[in-house]
PDB file of N, CA and C in Angstrom:
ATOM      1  N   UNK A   1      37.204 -61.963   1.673  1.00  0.00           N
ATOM      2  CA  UNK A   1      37.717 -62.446   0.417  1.00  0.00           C
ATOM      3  C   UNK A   1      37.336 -63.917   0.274  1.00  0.00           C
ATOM      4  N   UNK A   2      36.893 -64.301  -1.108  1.00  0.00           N
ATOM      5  CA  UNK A   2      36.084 -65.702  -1.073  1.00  0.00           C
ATOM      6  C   UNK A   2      37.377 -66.162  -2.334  1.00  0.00           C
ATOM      7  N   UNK A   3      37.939 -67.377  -1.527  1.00  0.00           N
ATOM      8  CA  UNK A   3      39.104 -68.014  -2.835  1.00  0.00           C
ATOM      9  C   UNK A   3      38.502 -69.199  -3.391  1.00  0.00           C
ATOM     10  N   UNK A   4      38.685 -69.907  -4.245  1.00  0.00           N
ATOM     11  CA  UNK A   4      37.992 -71.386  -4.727  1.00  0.00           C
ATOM     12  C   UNK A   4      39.211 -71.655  -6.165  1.00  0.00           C
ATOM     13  N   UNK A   5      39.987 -72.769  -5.162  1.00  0.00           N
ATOM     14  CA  UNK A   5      40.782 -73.595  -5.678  1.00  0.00           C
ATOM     15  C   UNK A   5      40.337 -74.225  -7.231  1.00  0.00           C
ATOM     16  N   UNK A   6      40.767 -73.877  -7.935  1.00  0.00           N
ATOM     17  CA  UNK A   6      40.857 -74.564  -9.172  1.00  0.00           C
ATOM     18  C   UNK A   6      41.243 -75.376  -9.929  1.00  0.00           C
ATOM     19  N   UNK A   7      42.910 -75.507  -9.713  1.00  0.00           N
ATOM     20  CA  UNK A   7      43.697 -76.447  -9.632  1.00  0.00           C
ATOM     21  C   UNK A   7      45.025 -76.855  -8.486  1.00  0.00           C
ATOM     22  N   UNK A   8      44.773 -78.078  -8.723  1.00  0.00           N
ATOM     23  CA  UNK A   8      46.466 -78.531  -7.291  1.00  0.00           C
ATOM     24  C   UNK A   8      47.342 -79.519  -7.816  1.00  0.00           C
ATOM     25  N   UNK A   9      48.439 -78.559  -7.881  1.00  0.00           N
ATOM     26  CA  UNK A   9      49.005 -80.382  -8.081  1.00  0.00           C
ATOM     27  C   UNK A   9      50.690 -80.273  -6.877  1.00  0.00           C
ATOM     28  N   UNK A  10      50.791 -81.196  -7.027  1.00  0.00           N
ATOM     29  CA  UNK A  10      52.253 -80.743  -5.929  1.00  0.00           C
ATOM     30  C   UNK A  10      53.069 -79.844  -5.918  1.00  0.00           C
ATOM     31  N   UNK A  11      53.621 -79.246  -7.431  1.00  0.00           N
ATOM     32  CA  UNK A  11      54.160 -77.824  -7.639  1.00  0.00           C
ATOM     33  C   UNK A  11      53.082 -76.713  -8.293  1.00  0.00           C
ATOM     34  N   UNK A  12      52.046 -76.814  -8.571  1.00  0.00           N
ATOM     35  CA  UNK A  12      51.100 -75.685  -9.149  1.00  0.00           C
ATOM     36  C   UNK A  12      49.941 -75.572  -8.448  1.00  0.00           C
ATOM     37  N   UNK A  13      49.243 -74.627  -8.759  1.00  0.00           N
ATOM     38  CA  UNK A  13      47.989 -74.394  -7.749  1.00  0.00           C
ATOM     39  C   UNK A  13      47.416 -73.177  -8.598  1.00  0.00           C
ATOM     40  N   UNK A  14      46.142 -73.280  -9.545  1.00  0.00           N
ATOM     41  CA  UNK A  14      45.422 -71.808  -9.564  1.00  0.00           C
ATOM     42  C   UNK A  14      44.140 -71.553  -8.913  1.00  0.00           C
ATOM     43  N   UNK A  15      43.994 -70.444  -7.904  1.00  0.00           N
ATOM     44  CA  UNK A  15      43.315 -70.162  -7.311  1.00  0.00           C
ATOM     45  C   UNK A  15      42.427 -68.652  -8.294  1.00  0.00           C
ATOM     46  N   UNK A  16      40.980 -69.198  -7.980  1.00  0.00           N
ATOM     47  CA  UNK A  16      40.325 -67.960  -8.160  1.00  0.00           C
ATOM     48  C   UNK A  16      40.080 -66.611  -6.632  1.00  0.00           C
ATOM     49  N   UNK A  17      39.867 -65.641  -7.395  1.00  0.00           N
ATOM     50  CA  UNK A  17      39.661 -64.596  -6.163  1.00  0.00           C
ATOM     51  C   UNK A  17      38.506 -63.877  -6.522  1.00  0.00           C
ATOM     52  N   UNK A  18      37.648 -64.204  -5.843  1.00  0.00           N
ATOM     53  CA  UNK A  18      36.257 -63.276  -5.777  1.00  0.00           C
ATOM     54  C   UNK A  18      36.556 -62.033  -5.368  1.00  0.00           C
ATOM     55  N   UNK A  19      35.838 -61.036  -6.611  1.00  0.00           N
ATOM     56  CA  UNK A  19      35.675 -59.554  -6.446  1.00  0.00           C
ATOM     57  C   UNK A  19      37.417 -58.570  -6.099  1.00  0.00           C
ATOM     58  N   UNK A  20      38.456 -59.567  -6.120  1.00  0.00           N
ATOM     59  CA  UNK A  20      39.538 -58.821  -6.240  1.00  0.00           C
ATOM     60  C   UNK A  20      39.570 -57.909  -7.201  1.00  0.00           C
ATOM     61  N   UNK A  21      41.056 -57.053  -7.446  1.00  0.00           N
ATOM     62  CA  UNK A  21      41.094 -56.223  -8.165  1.00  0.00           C
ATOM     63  C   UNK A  21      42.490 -56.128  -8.494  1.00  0.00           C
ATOM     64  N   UNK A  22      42.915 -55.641  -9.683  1.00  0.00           N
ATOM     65  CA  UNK A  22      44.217 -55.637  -9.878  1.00  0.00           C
ATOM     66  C   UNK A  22      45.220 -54.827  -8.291  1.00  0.00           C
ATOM     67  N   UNK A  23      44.962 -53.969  -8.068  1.00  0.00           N
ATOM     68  CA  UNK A  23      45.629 -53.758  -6.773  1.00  0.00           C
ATOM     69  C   UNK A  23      46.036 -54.760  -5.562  1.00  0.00           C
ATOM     70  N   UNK A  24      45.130 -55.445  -4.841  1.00  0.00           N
ATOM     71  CA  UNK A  24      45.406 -56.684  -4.458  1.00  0.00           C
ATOM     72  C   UNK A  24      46.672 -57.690  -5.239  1.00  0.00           C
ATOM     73  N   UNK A  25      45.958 -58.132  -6.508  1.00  0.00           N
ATOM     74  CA  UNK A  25      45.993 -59.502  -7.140  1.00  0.00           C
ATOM     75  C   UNK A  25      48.098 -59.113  -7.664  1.00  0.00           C
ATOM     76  N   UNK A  26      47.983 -57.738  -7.679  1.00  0.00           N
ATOM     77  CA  UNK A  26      49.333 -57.198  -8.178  1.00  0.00           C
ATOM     78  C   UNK A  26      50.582 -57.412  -6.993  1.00  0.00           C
ATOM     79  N   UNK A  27      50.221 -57.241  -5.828  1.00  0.00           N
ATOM     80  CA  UNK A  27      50.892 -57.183  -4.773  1.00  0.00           C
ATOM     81  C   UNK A  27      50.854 -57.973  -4.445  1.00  0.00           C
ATOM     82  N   UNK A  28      49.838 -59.221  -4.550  1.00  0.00           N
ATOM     83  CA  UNK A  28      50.518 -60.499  -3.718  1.00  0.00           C
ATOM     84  C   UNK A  28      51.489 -61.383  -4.915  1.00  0.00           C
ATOM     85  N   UNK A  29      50.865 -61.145  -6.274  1.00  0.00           N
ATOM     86  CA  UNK A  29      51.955 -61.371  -7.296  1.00  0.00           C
ATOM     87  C   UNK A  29      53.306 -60.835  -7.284  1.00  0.00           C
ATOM     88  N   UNK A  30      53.636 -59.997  -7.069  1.00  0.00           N
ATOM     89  CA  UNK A  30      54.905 -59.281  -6.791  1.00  0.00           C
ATOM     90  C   UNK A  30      55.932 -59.942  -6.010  1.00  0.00           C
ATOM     91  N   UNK A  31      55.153 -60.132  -4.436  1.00  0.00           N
ATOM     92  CA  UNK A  31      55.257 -60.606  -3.300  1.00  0.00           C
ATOM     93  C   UNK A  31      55.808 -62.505  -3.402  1.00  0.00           C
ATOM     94  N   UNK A  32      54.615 -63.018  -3.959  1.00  0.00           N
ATOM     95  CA  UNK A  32      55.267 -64.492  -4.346  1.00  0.00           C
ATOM     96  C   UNK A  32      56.226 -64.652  -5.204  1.00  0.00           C
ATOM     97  N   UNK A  33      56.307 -63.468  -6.448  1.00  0.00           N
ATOM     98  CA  UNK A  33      57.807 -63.412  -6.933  1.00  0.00           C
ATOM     99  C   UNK A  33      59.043 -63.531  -6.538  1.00  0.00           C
ATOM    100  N   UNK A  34      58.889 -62.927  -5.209  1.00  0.00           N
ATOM    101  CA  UNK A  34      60.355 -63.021  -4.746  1.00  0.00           C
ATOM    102  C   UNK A  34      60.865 -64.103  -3.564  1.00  0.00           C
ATOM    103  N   UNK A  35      59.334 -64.843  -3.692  1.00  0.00           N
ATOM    104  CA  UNK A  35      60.256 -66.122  -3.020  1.00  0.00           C
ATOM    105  C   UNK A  35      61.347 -66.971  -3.949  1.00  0.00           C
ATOM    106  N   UNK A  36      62.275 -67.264  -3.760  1.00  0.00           N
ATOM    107  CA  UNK A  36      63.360 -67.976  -4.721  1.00  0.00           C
ATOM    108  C   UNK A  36      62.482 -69.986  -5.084  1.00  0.00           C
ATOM    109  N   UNK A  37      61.970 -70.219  -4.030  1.00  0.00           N
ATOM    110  CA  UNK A  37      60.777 -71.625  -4.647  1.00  0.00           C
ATOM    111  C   UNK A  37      60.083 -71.318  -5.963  1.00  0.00           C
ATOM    112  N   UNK A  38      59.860 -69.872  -5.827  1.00  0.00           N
ATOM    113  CA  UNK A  38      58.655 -69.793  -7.194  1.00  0.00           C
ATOM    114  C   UNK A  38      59.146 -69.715  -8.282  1.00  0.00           C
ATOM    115  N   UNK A  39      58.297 -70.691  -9.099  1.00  0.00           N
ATOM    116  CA  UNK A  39      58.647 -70.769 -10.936  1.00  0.00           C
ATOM    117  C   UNK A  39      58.194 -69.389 -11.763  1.00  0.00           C
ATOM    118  N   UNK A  40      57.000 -69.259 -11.252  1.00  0.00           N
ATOM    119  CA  UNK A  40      56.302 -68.420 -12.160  1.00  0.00           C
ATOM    120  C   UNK A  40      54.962 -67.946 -11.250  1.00  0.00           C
ATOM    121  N   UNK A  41      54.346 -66.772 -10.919  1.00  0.00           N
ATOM    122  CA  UNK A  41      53.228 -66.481 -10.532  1.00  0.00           C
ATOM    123  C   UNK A  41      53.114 -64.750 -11.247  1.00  0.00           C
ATOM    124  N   UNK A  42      51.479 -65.461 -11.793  1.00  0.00           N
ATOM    125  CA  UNK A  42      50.868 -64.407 -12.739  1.00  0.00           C
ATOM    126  C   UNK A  42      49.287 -64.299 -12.021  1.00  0.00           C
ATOM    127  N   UNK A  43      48.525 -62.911 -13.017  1.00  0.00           N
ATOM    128  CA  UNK A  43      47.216 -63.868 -12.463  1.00  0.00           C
ATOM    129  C   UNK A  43      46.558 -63.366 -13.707  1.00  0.00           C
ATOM    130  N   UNK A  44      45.580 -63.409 -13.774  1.00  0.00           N
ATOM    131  CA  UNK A  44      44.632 -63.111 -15.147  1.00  0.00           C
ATOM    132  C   UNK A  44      43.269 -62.521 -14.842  1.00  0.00           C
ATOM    133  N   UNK A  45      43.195 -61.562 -15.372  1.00  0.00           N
ATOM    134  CA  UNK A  45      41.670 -60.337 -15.530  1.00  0.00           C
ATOM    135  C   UNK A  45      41.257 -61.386 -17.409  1.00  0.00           C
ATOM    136  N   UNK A  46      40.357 -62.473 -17.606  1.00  0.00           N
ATOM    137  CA  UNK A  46      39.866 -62.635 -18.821  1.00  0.00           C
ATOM    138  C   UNK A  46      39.089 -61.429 -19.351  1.00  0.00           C
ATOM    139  N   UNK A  47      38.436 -61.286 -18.704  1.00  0.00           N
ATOM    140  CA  UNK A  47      37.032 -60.127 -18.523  1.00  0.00           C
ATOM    141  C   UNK A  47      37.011 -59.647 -17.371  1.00  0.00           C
ATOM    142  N   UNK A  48      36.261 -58.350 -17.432  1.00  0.00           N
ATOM    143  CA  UNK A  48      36.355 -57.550 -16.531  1.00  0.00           C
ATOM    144  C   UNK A  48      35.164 -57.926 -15.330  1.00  0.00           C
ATOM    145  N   UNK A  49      34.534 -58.704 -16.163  1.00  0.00           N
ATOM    146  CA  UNK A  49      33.383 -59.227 -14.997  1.00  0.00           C
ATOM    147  C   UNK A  49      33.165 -60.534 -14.289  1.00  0.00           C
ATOM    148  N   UNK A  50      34.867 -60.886 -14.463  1.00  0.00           N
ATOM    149  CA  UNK A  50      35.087 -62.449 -14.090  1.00  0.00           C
ATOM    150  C   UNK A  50      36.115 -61.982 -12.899  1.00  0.00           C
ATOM    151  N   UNK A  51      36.282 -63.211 -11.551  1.00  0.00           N
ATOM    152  CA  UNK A  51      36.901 -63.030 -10.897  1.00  0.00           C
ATOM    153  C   UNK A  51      38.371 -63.255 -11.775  1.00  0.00           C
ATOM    154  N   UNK A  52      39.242 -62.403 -10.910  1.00  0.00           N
ATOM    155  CA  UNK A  52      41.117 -62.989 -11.192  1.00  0.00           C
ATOM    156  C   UNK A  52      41.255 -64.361 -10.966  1.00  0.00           C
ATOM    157  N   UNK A  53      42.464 -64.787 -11.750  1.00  0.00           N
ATOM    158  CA  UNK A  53      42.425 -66.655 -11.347  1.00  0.00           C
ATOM    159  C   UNK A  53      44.396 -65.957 -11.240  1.00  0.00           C
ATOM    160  N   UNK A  54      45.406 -66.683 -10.194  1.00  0.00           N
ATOM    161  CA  UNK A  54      46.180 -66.981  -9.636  1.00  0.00           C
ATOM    162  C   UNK A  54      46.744 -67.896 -10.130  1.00  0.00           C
ATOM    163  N   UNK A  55      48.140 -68.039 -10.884  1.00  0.00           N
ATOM    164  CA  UNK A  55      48.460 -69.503 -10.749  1.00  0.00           C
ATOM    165  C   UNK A  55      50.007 -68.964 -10.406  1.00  0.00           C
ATOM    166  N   UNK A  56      49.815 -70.026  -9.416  1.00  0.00           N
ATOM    167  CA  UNK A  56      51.804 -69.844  -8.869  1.00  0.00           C
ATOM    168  C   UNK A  56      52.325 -71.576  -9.290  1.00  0.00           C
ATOM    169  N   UNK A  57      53.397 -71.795  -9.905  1.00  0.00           N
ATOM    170  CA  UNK A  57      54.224 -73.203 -10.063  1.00  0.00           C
ATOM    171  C   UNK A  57      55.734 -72.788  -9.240  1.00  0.00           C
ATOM    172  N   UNK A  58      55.902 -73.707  -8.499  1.00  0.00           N
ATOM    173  CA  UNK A  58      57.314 -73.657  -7.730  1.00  0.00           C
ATOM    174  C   UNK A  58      58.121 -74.953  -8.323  1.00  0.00           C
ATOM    175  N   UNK A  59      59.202 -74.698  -8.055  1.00  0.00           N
ATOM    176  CA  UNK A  59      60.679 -75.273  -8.113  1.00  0.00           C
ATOM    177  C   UNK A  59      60.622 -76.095  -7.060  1.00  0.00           C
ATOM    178  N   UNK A  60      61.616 -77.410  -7.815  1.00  0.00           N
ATOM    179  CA  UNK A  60      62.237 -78.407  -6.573  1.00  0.00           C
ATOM    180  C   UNK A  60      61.404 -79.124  -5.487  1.00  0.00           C
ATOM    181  N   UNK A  61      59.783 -79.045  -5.962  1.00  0.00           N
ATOM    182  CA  UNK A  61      59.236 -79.634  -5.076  1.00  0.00           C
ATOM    183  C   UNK A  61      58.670 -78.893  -3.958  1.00  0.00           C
ATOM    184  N   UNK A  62      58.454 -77.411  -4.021  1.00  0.00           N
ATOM    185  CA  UNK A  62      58.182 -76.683  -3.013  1.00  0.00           C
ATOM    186  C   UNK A  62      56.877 -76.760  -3.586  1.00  0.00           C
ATOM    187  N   UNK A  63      55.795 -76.293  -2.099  1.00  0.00           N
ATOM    188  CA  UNK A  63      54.720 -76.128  -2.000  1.00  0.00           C
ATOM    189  C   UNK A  63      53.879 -75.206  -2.659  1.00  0.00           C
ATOM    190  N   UNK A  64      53.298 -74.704  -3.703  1.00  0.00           N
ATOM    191  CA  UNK A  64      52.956 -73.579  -3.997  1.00  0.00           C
ATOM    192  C   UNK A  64      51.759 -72.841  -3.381  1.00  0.00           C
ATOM    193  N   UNK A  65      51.112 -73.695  -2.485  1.00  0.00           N
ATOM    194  CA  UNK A  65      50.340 -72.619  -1.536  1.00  0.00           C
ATOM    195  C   UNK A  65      50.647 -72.220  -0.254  1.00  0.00           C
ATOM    196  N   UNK A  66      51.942 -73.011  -0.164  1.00  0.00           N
ATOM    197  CA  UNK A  66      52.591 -71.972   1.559  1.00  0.00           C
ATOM    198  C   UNK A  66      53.792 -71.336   0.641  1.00  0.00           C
ATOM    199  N   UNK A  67      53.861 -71.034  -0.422  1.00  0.00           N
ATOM    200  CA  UNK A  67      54.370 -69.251  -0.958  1.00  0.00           C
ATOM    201  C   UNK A  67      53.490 -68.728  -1.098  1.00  0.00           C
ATOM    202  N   UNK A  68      52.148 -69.436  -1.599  1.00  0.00           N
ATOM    203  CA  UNK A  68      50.762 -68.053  -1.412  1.00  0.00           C
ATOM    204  C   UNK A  68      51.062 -67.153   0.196  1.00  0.00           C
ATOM    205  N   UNK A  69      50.488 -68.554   0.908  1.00  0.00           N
ATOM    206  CA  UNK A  69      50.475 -67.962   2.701  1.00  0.00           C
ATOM    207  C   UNK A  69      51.925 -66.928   3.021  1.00  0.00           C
ATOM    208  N   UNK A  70      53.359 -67.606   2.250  1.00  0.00           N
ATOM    209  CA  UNK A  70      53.784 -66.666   3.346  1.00  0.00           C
ATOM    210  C   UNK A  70      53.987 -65.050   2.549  1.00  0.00           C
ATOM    211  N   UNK A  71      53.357 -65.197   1.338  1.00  0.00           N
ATOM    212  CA  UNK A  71      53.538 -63.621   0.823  1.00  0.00           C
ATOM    213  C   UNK A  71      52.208 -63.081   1.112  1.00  0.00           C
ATOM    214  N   UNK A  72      51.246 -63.787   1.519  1.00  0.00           N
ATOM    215  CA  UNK A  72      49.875 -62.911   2.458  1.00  0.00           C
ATOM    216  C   UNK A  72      50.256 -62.345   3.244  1.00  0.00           C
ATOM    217  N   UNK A  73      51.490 -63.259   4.229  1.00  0.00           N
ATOM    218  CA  UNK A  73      51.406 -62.686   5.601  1.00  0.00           C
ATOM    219  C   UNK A  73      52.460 -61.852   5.430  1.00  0.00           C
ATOM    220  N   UNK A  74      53.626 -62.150   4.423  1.00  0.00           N
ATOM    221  CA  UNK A  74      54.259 -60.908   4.422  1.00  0.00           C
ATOM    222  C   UNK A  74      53.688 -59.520   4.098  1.00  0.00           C
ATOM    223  N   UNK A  75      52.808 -58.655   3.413  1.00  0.00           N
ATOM    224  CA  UNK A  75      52.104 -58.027   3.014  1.00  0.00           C
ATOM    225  C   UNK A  75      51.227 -57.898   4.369  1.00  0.00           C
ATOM    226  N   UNK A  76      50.634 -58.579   4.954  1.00  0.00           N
ATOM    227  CA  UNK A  76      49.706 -57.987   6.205  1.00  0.00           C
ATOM    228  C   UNK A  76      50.621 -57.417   7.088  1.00  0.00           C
ATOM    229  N   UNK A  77      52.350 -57.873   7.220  1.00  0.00           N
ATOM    230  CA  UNK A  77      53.127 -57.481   8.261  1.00  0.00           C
ATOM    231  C   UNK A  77      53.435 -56.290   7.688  1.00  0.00           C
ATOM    232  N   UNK A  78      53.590 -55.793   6.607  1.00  0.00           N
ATOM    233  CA  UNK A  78      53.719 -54.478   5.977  1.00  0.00           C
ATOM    234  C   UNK A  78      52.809 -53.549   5.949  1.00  0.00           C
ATOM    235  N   UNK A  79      51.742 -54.043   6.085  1.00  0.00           N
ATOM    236  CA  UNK A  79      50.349 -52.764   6.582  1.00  0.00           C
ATOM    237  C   UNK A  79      50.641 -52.706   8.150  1.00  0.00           C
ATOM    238  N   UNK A  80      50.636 -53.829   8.812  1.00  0.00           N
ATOM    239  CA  UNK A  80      50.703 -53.293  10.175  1.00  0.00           C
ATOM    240  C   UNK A  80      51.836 -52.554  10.266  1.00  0.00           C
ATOM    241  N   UNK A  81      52.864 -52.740   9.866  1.00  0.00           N
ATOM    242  CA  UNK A  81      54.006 -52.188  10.040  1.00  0.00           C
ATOM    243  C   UNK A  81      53.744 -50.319   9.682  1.00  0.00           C
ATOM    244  N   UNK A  82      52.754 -49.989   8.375  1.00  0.00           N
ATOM    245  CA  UNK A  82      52.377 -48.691   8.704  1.00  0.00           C
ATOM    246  C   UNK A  82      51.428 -48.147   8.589  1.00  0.00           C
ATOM    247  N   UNK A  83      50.847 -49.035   9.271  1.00  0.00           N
ATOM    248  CA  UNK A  83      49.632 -48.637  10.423  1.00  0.00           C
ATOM    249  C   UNK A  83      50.337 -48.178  11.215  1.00  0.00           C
ATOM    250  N   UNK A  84      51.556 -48.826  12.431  1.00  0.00           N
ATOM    251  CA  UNK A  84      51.523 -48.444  13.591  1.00  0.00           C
ATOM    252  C   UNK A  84      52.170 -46.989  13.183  1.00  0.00           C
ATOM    253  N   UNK A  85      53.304 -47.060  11.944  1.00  0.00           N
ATOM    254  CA  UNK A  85      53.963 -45.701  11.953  1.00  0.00           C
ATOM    255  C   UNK A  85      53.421 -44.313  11.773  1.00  0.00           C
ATOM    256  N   UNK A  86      51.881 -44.589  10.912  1.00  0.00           N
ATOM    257  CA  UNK A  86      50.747 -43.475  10.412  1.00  0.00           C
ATOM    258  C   UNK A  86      50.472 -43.207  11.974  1.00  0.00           C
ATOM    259  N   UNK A  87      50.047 -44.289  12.955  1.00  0.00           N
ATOM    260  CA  UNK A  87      49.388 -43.835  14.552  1.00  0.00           C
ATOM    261  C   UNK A  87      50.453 -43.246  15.162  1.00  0.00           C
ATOM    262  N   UNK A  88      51.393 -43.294  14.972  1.00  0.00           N
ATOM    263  CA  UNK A  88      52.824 -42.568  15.992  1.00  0.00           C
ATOM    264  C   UNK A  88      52.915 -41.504  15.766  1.00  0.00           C
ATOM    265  N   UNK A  89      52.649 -40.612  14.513  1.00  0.00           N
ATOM    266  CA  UNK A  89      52.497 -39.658  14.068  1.00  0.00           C
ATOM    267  C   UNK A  89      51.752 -38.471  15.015  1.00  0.00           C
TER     268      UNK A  89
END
């Protein structure tokens, strides 16, 4: 996955995502929703032949790209999580 920062500012951040797809771009949106820091995170399909662009704004001074990171890693702990349960099977 190739990201390229677009904008930063102390509470906002839009990131582009090369070759994502609404599946991805939906679930980590979801995911940063429910941190209680976040203001608002959307992302945008302009065209269908443009990458998604990301923008998360947080509250109170929180970081808005370690709510990116920790709803990545929440979401990777949820595949592993069934991964291992699909292999136990």
């Amino acid at each position: 996955m190739e990201i390229k920062i677009i904008e930063l500012e102390a509470d906002k951040v839009r990131i582009s995502f090369a070759g994502e797809t609404h599946t991805y771009m939906n679930a980590l949106t979801n995911e940063i929703l429910a941190d209680p820091a976040v203001d608002v995170a959307s992302y945008d399909f302009r065209f269908h032949f443009v990458d998604p662009t990301l923008l998360v704004t947080t509250k109170d001074g929180a970081d808005p790209v370690a709510a990116i990171i920790r709803a990545a890693k929440t979401i990777a702990a949820d595949c592993n999580d069934l991964i291992a349960q699909i292999e136990q099977q």
